[in-house]
C-alpha atoms as a PDB file:
ATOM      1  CA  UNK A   1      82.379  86.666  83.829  1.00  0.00           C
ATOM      2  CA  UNK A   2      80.431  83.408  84.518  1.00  0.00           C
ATOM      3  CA  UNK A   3      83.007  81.417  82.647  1.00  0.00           C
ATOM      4  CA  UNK A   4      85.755  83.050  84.668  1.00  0.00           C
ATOM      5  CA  UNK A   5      84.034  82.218  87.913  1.00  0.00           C
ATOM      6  CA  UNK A   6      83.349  78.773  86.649  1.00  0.00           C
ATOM      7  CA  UNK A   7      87.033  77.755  85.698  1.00  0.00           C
ATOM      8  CA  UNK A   8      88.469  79.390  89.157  1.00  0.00           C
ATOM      9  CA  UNK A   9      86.050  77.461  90.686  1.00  0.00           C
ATOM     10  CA  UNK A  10      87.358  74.632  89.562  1.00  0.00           C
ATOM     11  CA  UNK A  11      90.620  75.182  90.326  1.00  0.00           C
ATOM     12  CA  UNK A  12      90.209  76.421  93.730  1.00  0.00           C
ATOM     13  CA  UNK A  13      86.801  75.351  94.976  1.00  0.00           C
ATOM     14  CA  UNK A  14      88.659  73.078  97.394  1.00  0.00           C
ATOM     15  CA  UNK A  15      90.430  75.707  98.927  1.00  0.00           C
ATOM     16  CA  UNK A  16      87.642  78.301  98.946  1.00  0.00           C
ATOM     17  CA  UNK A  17      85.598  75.589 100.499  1.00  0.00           C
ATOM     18  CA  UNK A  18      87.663  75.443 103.569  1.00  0.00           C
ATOM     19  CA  UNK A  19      88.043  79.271 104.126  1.00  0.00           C
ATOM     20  CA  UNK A  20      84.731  79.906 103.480  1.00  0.00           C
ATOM     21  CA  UNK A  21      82.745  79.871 106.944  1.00  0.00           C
ATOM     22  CA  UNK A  22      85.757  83.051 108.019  1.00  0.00           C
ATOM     23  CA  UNK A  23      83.752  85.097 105.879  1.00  0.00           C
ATOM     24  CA  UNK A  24      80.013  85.116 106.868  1.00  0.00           C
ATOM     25  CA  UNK A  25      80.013  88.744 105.333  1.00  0.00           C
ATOM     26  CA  UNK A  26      80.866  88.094 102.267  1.00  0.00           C
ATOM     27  CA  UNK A  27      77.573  86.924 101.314  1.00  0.00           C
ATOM     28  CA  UNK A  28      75.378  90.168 102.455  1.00  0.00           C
ATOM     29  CA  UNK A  29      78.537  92.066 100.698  1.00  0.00           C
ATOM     30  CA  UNK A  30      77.710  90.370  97.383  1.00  0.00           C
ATOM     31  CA  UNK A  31      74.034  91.247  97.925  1.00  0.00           C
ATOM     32  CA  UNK A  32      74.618  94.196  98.414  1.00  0.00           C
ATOM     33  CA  UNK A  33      76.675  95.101  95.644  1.00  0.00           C
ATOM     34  CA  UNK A  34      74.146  93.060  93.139  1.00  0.00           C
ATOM     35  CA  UNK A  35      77.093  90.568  92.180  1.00  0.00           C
ATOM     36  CA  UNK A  36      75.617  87.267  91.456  1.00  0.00           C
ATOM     37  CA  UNK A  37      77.309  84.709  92.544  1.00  0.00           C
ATOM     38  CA  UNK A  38      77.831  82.542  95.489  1.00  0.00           C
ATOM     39  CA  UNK A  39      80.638  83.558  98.285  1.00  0.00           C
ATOM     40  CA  UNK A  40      82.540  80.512  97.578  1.00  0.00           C
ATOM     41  CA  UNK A  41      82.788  81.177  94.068  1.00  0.00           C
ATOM     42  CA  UNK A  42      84.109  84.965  95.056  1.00  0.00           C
ATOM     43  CA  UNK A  43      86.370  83.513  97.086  1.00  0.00           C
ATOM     44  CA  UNK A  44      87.436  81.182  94.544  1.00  0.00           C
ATOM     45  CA  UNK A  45      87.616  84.272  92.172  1.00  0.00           C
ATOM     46  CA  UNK A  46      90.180  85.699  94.806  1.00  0.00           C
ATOM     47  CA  UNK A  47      92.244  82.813  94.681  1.00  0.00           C
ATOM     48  CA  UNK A  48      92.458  82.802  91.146  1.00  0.00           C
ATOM     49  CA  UNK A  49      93.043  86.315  90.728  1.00  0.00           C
ATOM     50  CA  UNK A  50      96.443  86.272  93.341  1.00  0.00           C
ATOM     51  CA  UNK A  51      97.792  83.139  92.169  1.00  0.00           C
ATOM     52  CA  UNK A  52      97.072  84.520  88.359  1.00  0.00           C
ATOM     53  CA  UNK A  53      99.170  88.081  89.165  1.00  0.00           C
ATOM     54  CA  UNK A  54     101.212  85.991  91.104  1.00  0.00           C
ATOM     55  CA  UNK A  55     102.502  83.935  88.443  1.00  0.00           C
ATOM     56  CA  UNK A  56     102.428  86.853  85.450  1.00  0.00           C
ATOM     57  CA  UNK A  57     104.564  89.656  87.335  1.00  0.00           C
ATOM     58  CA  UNK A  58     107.087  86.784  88.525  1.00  0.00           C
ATOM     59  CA  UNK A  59     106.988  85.941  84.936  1.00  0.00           C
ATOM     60  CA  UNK A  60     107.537  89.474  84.036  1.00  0.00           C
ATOM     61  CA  UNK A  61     109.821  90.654  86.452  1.00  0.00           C
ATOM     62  CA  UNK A  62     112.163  87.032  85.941  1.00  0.00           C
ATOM     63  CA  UNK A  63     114.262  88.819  82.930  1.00  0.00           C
ATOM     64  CA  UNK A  64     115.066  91.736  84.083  1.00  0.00           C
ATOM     65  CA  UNK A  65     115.992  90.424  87.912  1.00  0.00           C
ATOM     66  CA  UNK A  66     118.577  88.239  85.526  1.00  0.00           C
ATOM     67  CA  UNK A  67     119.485  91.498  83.570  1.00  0.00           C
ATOM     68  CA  UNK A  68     120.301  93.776  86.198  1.00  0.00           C
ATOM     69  CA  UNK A  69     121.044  91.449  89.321  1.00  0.00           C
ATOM     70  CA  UNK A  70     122.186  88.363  87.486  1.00  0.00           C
ATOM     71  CA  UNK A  71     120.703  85.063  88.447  1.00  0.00           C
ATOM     72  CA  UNK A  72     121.571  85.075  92.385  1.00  0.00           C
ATOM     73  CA  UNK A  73     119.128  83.291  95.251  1.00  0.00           C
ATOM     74  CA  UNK A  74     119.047  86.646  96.962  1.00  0.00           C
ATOM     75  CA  UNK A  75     117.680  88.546  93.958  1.00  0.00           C
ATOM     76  CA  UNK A  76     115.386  85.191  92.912  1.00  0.00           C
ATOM     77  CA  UNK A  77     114.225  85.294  96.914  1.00  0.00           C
ATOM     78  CA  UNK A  78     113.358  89.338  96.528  1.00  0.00           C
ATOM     79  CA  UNK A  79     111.864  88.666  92.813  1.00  0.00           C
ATOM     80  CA  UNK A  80     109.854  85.846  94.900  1.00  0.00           C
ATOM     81  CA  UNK A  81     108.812  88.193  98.076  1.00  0.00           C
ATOM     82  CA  UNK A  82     107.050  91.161  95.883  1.00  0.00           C
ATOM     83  CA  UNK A  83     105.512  88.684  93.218  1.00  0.00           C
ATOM     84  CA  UNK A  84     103.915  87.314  96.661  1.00  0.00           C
ATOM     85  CA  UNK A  85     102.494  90.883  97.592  1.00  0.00           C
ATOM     86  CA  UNK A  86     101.506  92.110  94.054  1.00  0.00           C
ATOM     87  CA  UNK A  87      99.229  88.363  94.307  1.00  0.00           C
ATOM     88  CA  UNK A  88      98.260  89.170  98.030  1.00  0.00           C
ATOM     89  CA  UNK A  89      97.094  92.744  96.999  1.00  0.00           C
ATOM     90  CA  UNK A  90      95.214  91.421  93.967  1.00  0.00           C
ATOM     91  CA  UNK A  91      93.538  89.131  95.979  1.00  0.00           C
ATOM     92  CA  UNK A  92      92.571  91.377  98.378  1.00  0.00           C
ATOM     93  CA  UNK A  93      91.328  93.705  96.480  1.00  0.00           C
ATOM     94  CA  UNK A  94      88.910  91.224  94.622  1.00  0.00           C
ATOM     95  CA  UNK A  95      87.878  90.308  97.987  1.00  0.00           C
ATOM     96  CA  UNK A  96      87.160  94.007  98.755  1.00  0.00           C
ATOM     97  CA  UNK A  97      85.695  94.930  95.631  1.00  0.00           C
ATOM     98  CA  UNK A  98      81.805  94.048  96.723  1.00  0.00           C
ATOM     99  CA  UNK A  99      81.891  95.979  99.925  1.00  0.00           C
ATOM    100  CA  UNK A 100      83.721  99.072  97.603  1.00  0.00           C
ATOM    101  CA  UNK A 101      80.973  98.827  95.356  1.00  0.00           C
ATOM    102  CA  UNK A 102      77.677  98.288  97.571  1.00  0.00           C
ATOM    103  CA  UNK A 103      79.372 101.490  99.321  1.00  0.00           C
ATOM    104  CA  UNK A 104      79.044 103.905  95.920  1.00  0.00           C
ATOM    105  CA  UNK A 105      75.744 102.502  95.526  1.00  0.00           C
ATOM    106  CA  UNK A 106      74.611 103.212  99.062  1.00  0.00           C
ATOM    107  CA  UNK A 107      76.235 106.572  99.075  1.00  0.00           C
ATOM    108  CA  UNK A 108      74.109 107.418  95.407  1.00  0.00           C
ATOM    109  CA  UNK A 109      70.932 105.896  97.281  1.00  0.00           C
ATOM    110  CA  UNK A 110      71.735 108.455  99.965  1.00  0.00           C
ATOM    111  CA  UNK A 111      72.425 111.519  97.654  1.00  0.00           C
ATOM    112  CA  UNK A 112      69.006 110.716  95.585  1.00  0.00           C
ATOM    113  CA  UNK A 113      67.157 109.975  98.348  1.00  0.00           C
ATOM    114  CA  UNK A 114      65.484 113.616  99.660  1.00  0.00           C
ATOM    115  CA  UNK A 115      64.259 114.261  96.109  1.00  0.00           C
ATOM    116  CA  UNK A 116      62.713 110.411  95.515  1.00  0.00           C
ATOM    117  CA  UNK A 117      60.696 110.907  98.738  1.00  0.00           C
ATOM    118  CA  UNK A 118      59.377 114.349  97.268  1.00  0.00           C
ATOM    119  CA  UNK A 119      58.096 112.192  94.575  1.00  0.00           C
ATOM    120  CA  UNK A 120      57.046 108.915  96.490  1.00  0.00           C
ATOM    121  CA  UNK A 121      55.207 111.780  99.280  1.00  0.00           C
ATOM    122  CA  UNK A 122      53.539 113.128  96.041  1.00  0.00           C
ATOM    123  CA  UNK A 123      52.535 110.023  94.292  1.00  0.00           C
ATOM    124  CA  UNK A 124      51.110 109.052  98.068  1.00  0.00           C
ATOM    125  CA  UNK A 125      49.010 112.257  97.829  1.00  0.00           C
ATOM    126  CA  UNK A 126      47.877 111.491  94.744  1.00  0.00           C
ATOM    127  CA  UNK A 127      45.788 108.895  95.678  1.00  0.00           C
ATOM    128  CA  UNK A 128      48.074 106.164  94.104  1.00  0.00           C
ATOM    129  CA  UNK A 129      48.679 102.392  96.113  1.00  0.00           C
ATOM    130  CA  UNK A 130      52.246 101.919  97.770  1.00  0.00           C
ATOM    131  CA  UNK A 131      52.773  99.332  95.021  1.00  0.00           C
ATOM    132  CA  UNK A 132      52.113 101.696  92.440  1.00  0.00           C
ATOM    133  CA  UNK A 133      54.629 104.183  93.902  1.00  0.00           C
ATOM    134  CA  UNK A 134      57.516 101.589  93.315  1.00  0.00           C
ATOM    135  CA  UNK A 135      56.111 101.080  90.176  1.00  0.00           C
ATOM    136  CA  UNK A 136      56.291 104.655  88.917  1.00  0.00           C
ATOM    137  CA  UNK A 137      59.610 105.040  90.801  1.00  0.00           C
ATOM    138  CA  UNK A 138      61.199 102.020  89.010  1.00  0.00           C
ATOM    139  CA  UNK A 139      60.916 104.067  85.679  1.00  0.00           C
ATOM    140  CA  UNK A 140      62.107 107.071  86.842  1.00  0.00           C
ATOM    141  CA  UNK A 141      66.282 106.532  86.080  1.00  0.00           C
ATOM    142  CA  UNK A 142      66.917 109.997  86.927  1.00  0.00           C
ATOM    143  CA  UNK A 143      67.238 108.127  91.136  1.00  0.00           C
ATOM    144  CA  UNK A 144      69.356 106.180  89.567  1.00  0.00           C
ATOM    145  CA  UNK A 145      70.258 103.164  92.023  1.00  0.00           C
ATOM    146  CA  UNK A 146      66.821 103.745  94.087  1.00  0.00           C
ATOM    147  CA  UNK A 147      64.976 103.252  90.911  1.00  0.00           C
ATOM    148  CA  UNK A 148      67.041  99.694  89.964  1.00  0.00           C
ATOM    149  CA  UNK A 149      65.936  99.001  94.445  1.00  0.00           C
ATOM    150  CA  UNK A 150      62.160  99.811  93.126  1.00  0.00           C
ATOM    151  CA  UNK A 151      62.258  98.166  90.169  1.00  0.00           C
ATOM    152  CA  UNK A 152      63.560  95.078  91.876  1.00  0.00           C
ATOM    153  CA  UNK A 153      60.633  95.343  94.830  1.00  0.00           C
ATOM    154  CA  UNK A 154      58.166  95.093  91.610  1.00  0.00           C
ATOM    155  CA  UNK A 155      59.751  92.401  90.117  1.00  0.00           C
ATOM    156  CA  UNK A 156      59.382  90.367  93.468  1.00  0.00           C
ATOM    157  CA  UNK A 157      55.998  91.363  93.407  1.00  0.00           C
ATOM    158  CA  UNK A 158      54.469  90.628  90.264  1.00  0.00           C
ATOM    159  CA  UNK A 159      57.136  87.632  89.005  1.00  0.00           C
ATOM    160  CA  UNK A 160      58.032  85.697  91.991  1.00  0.00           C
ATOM    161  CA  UNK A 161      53.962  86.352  93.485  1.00  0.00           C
ATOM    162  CA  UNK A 162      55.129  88.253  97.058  1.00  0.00           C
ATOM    163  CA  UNK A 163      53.089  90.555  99.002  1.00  0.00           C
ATOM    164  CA  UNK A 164      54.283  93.916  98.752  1.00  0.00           C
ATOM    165  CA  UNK A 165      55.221  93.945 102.630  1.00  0.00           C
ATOM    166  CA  UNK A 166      57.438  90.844 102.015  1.00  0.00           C
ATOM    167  CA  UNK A 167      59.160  92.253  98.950  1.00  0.00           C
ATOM    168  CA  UNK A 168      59.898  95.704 100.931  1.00  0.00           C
ATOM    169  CA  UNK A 169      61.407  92.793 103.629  1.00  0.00           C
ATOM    170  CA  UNK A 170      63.454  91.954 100.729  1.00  0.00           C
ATOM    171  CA  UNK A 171      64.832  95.314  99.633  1.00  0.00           C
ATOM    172  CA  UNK A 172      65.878  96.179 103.464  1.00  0.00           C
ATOM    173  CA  UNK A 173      68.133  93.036 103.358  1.00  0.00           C
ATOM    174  CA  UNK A 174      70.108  93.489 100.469  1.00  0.00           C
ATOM    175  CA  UNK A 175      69.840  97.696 101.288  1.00  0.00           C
ATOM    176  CA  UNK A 176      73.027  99.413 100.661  1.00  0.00           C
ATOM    177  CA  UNK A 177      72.233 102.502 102.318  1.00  0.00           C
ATOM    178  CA  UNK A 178      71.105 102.753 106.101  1.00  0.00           C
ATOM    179  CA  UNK A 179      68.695 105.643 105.540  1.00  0.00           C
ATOM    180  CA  UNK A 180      66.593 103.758 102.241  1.00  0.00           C
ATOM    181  CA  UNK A 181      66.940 100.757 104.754  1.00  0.00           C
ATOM    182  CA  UNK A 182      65.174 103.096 107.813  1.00  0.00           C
ATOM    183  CA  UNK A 183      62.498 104.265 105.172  1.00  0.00           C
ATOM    184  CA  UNK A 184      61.625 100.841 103.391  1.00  0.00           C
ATOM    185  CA  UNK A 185      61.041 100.097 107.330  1.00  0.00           C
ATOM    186  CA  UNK A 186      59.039 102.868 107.768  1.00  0.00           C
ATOM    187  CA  UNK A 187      56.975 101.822 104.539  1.00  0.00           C
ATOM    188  CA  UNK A 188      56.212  98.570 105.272  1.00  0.00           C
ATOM    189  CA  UNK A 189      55.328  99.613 109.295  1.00  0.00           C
ATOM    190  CA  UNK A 190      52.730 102.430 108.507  1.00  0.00           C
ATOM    191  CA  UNK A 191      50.948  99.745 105.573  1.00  0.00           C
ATOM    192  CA  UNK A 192      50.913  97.158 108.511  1.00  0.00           C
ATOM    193  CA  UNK A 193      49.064  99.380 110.846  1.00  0.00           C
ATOM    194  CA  UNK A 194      47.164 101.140 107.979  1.00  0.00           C
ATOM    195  CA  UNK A 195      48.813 104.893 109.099  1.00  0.00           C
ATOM    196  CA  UNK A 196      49.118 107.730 106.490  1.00  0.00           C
ATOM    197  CA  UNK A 197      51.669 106.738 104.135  1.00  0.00           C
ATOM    198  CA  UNK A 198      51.431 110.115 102.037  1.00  0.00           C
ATOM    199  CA  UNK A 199      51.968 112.079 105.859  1.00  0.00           C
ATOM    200  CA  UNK A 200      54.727 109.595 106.552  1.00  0.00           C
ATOM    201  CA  UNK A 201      56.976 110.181 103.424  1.00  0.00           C
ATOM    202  CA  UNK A 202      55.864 113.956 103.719  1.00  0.00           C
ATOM    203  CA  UNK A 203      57.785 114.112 107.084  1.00  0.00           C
ATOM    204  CA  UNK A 204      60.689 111.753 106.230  1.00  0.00           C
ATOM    205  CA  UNK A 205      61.480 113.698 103.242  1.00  0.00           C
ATOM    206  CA  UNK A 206      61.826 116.943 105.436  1.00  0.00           C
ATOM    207  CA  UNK A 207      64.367 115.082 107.007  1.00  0.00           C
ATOM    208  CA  UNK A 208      65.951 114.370 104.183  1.00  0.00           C
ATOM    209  CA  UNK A 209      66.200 117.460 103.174  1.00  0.00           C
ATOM    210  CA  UNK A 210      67.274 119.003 106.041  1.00  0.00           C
ATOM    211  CA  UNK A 211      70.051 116.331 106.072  1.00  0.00           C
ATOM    212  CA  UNK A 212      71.025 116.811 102.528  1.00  0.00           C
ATOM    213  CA  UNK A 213      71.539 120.354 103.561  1.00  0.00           C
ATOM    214  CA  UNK A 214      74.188 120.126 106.108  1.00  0.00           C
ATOM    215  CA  UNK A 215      76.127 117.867 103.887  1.00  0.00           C
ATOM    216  CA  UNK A 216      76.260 120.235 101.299  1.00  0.00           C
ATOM    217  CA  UNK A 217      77.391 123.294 103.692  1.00  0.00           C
ATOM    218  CA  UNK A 218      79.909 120.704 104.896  1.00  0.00           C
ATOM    219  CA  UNK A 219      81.488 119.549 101.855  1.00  0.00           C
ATOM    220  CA  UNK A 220      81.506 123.415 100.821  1.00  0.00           C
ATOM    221  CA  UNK A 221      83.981 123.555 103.823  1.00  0.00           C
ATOM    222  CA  UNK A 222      85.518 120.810 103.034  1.00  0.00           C
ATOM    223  CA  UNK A 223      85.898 121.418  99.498  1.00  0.00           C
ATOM    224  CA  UNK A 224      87.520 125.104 101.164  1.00  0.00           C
ATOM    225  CA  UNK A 225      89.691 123.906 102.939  1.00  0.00           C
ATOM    226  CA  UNK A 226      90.789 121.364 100.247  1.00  0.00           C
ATOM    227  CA  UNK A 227      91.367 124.095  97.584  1.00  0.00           C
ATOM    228  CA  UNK A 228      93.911 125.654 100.004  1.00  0.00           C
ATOM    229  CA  UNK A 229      96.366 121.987 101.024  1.00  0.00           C
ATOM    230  CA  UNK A 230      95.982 122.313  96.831  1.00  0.00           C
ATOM    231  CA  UNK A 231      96.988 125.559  95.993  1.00  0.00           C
ATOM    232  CA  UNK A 232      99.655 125.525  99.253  1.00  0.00           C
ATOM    233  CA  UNK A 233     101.139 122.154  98.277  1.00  0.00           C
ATOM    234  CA  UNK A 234     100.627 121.466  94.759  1.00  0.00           C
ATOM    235  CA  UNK A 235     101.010 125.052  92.967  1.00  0.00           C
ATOM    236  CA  UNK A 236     103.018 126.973  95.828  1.00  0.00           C
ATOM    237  CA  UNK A 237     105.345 124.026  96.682  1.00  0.00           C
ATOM    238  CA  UNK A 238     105.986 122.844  92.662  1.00  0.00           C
ATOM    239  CA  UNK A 239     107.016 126.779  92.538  1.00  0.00           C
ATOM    240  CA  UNK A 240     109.245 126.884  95.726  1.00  0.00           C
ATOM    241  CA  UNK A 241     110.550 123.319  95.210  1.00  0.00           C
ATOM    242  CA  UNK A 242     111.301 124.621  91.278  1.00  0.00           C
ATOM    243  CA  UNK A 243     113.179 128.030  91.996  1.00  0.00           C
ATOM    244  CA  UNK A 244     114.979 126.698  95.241  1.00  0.00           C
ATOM    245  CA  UNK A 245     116.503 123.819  93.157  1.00  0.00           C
ATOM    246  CA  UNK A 246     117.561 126.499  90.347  1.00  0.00           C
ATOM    247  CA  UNK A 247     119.456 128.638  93.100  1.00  0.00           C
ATOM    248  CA  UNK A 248     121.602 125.597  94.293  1.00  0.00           C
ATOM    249  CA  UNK A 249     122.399 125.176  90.651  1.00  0.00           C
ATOM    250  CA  UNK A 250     123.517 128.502  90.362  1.00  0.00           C
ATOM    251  CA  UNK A 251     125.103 127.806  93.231  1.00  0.00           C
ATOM    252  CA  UNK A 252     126.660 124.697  92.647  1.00  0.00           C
ATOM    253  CA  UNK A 253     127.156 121.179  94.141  1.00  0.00           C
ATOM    254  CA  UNK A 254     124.372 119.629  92.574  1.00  0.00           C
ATOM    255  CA  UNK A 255     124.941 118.717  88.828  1.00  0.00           C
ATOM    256  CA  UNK A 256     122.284 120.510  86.320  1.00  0.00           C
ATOM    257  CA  UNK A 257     120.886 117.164  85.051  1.00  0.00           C
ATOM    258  CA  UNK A 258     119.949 115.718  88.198  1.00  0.00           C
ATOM    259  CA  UNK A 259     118.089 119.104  88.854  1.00  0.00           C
ATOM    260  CA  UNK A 260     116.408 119.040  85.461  1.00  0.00           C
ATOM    261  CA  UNK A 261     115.165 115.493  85.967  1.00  0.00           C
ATOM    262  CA  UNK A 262     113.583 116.602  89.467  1.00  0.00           C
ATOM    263  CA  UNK A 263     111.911 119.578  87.888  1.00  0.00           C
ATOM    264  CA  UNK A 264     110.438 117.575  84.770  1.00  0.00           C
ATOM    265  CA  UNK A 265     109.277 114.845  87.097  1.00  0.00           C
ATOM    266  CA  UNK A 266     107.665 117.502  89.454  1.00  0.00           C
ATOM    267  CA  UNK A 267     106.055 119.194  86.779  1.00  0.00           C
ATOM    268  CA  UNK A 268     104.961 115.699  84.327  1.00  0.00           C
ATOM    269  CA  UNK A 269     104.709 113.434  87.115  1.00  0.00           C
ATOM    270  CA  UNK A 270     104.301 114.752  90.273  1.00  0.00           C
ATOM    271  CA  UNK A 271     101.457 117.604  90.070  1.00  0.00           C
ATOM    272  CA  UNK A 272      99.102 115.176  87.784  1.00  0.00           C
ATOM    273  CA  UNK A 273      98.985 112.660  89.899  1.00  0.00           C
ATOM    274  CA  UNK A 274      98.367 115.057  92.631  1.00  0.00           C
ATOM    275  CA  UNK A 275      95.779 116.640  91.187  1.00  0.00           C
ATOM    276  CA  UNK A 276      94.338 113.564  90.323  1.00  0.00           C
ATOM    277  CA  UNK A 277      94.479 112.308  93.528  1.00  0.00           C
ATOM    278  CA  UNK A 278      92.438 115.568  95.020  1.00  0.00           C
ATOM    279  CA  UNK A 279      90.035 115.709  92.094  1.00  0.00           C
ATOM    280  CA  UNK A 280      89.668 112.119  93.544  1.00  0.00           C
ATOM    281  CA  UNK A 281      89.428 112.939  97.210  1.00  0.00           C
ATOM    282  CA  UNK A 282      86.801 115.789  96.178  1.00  0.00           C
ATOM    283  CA  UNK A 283      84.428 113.702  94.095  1.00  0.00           C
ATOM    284  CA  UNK A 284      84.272 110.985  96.980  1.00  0.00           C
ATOM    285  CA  UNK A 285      83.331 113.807  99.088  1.00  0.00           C
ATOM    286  CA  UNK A 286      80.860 115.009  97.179  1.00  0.00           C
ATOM    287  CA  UNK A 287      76.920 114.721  97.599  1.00  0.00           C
ATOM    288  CA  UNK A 288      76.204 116.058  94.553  1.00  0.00           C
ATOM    289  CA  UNK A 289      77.406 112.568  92.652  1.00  0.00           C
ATOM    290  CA  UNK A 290      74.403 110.503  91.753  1.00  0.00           C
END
């Protein structure tokens, strides 16, 4: 991907230059979502990327405008108008993508989060330095993105030479997820004023817990509730739409093909992409995703 930022850099550095200071975000965005590279390169990248679908779909869509439409300005103007979105969109969704993905992360941070304090609280107990608890955490993968956080605080500790309070300073900035953010906080306050640090993660991780909890009672609600706008709309209303069309067949008006083409793209088209769409819904929803 370097290569690809490099040459859309070059072709729109200029540009991404100029719109650059609108998006202060951007930056902690990019942190956040462990993308390296600078936000005028993104930006860059976004230009590239719209200009790029831009140019293939109008490319694309040219022949068969001039097919079915024949070459008038009015169809050329339309062709024109939606090649211009389909580049918008593409752009904007490159310029979305780091907030989209420091989101998952924070949201797997979150969902690991009560069971990695067990262990930190543990480790604490155990007699072993704050230190060596990102240490041990860092090679646990089971906590997934807190373990790639831990094993980035002990990289700026024992590569780039900082004090463990500095690197936990570190880790809160570029922190995906409020609640690691709040703890990291917590860390570094009760080694500055030399409190209990195996009590401290004790009591967080009740919290936690307790937390983790109450969103699993509400996404079994939610995932109720969601099982019923399924079964009402997807299964009940493909059935209902499915035998209602066959009676005005029987009936008449309506010619059999056109009712046969509804029914097929119902049942190929319509409840997949449904379905996909809750399965979707439901695995956003769920706190159980790590």
């Amino acid at each position: 991907m370097s290569e690809v930022y490099v040459l859309a850099h070059r072709l729109f550095g200029r540009q991404a230059k100029r719109i650059e200071p609108y998006f202060p975000e951007l930056s902690t965005e990019l942190v956040k979502a462990h993308l390296s590279v600078t936000r005028e390169k993104w930006l860059a990248f976004m230009l590239f990327s719209g200009t790029l679908v831009f140019i293939v779909s109008f490319f694309i869509g040219m022949p068969f405008v001039l097919l079915i439409y024949g070459a008038g300005l009015a169809s050329m103007l339309w062709l024109f108008v939606l090649c211009m979105a389909f580049g918008a969109l593409a752009g904007a969704l490159v310029f979305y993508y780091p907030t989209i993905v420091a989101s998952e992360r924070g949201k797997k941070i979150e969902n690991a989060l009560a069971f990695s304090t067990i262990y930190m609280s543990t480790i604490s107990k155990s007699g072993f330095p704050p230190q060596e608890i990102f240490r041990l955490l860092s090679k646990f993968k089971e906590y997934g993105e807190i373990a790639v956080e831990s094993s980035l605080i002990v990289r700026d500790t024992e590569i780039l030479g900082l004090d463990l309070p500095a690197a936990i300073s570190r880790a809160m900035a570029r922190s995906p997820a409020p609640d690691w953010t709040e703890l990291l906080a917590g860390i570094k306050t009760t080694m500055t004023i030399g409190g209990d640090l195996g009590a401290f993660l004790e009591e967080k991780s009740r919290g936690f817990i307790a937390d983790y909890r109450r969103r699993l009672q509400d996404f079994s609600s939610f995932l109720s509730m969601l099982i019923e706008i399924y079964v009402t709309i997807v299964i009940v209303g493909a059935v209902f739409f499915i035998v209602t069309t066959s009676i005005i067949v029987a009936i008449g008006g309506v010619s059999t093909a056109t009712i046969k083409t509804l029914n097929y793209a119902i049942v190929l088209v319509g409840i997949p992409v449904l379905t996909a769409a809750f399965l979707l819904i439901m695995k956003g929803a769920s706190p159980l995703d790590n």
